[in-house]
Protein backbone atom coordinates (compact mmCIF):
# COMPACT_ATOMS: atom_id res chain seq x y z
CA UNK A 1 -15.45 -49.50 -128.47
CA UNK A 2 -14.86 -47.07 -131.31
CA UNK A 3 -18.35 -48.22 -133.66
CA UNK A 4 -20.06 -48.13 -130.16
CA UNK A 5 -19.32 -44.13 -129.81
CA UNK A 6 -19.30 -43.14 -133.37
CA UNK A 7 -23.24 -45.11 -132.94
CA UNK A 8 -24.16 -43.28 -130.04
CA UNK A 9 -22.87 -40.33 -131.52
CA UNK A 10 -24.97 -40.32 -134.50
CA UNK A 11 -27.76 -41.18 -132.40
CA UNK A 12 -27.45 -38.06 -130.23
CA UNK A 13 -27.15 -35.90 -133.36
CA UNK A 14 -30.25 -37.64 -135.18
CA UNK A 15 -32.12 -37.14 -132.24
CA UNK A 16 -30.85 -33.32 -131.62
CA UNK A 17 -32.25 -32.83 -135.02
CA UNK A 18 -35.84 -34.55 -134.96
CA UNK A 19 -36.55 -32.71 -131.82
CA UNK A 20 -37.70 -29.30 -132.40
CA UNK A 21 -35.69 -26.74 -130.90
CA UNK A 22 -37.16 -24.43 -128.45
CA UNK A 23 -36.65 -20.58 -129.41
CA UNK A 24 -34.30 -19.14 -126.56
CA UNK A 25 -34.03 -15.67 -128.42
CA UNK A 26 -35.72 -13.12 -130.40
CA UNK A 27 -34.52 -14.19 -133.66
CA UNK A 28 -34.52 -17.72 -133.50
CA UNK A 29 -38.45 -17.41 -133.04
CA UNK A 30 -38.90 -15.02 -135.81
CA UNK A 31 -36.30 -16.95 -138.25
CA UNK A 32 -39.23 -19.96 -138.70
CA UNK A 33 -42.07 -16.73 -138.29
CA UNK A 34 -41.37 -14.18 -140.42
CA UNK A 35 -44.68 -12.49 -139.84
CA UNK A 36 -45.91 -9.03 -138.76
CA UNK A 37 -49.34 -10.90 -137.08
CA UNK A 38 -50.05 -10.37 -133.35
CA UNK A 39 -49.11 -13.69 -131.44
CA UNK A 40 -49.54 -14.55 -127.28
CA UNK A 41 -46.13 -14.82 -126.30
CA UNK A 42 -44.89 -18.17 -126.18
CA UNK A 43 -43.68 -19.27 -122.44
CA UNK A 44 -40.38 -19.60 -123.43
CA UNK A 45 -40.20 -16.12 -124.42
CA UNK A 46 -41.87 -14.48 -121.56
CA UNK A 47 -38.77 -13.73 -119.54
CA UNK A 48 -37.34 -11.86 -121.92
CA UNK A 49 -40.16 -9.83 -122.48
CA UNK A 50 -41.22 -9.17 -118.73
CA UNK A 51 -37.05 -7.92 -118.64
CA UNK A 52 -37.82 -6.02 -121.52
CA UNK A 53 -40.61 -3.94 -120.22
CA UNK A 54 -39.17 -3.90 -116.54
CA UNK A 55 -42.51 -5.97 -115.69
CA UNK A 56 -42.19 -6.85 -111.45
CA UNK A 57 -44.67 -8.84 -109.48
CA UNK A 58 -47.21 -9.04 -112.50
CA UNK A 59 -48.53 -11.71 -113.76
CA UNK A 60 -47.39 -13.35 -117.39
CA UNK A 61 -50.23 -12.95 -118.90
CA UNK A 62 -50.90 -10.11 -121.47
CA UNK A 63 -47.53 -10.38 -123.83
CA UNK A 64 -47.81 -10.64 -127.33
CA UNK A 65 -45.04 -10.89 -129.82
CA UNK A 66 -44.77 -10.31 -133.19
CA UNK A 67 -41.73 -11.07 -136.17
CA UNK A 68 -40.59 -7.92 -138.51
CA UNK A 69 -38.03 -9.39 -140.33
CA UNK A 70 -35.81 -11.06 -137.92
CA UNK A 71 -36.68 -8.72 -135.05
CA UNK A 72 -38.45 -10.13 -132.38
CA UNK A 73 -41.30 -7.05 -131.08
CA UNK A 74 -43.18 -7.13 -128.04
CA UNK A 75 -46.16 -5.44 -126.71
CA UNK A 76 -47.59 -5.86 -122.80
CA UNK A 77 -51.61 -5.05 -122.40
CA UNK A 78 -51.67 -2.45 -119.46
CA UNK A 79 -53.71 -0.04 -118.08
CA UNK A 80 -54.28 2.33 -121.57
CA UNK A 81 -51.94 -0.19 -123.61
CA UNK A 82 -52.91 -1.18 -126.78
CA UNK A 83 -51.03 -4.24 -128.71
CA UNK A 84 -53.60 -4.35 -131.91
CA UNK A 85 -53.32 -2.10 -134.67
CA UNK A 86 -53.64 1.34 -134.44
CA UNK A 87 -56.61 3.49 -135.15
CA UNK A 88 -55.96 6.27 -137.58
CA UNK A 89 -59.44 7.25 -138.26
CA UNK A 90 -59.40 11.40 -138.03
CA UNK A 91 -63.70 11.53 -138.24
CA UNK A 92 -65.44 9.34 -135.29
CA UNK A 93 -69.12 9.89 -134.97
CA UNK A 94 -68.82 8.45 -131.46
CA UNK A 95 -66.60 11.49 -130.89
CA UNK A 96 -68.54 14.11 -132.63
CA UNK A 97 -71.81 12.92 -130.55
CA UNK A 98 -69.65 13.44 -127.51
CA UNK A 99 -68.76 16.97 -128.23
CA UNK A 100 -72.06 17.11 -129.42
CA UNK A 101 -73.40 16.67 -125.41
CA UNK A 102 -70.12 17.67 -124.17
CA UNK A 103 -69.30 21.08 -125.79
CA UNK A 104 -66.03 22.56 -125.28
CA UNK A 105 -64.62 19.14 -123.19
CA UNK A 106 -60.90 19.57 -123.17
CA UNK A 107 -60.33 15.83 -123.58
CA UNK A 108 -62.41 13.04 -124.75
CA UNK A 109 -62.33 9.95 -122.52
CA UNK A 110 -61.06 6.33 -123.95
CA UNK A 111 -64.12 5.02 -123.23
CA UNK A 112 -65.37 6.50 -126.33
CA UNK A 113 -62.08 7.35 -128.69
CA UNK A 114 -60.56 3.57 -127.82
CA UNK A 115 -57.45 2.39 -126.64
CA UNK A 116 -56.37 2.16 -130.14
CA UNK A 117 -56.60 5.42 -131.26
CA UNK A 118 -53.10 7.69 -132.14
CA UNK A 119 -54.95 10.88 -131.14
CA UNK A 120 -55.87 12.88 -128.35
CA UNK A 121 -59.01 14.17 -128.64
CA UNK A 122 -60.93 17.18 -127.55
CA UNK A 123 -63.90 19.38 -128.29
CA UNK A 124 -63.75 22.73 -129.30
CA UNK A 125 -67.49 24.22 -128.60
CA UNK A 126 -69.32 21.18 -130.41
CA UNK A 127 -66.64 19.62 -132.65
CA UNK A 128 -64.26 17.04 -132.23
CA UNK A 129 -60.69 18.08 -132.69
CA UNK A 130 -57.58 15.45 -133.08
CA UNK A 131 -54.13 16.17 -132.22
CA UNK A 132 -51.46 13.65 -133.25
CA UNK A 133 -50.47 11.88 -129.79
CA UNK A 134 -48.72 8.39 -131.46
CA UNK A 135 -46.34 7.50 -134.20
CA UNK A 136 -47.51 4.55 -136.24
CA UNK A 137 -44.88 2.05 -137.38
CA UNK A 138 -44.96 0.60 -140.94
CA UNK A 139 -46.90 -2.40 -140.10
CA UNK A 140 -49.31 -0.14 -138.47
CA UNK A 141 -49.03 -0.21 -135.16
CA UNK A 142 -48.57 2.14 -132.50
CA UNK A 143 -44.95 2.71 -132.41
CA UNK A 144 -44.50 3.36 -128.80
CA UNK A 145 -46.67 0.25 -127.62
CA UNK A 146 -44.41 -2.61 -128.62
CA UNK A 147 -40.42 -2.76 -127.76
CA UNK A 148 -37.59 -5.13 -129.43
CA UNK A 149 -36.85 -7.81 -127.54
CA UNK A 150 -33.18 -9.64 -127.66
């Protein structure tokens, strides 16, 4: 009876260790990705992430993830949301042409600056004019789009 348990327990444990384990948390997904790239959030972590942003009655769709160092980050696509890098460009001749025909608009719409932009923009008489609107973090992303996740 004993060789019969001490078999099945090696079995258990051989097989516990062939079978990949399924991240559950933050940092056990970023421990095998240590990576700043944008990913689609895996399934299993798209609980956390809808808790994370307080997301009710959407659908799971939209969450990406990505590893800086052992923290787990994640960003959610909405309305003006961008998860890509951000857009620190301070001359946009798409901008100036629309100040150009738009002289003295007090904002520029995001139909022309992007989604990814850090500034607000606005024209004063003919010329564009940025104000700093987002922080960038070091990987350069738009600070305020993406949130840790436990």
């Amino acid at each position: 009876m004993h060789h019969r348990f001490k078999a099945a327990a090696l079995l258990c444990l051989a097989l516990a260790t062939s079978i990949p384990a399924r991240p559950a948390e933050g940092a056990a997904y970023c421990a095998v990705r240590a990576h700043a790239e944008v990913a689609i959030a895996p399934p299993e972590l798209r609980p956390a992430i809808i808790q994370t942003f307080h997301i009710t009655g959407a659908p799971m769709e939209g969450l990406f993830v990505r590893c800086v160092g052992p923290r787990l980050l994640a960003s959610s696509v909405g309305a003006n949301l961008n998860c890509g890098k951000a857009d620190t460009r301070q001359s946009r001749p798409e901008v100036a042409e629309y100040c150009h025909e738009h002289p003295g608009a007090v904002t520029v719409p995001m139909f022309v600056t992007g989604h990814s932009t850090i500034y607000w923009w606005k024209c004063l008489g003919d010329k564009p004019v940025a104000h700093e609107a987002f922080a960038v973090d070091a990987q350069g992303f738009i600070a305020n789009n993406w949130k840790m996740v436990p």
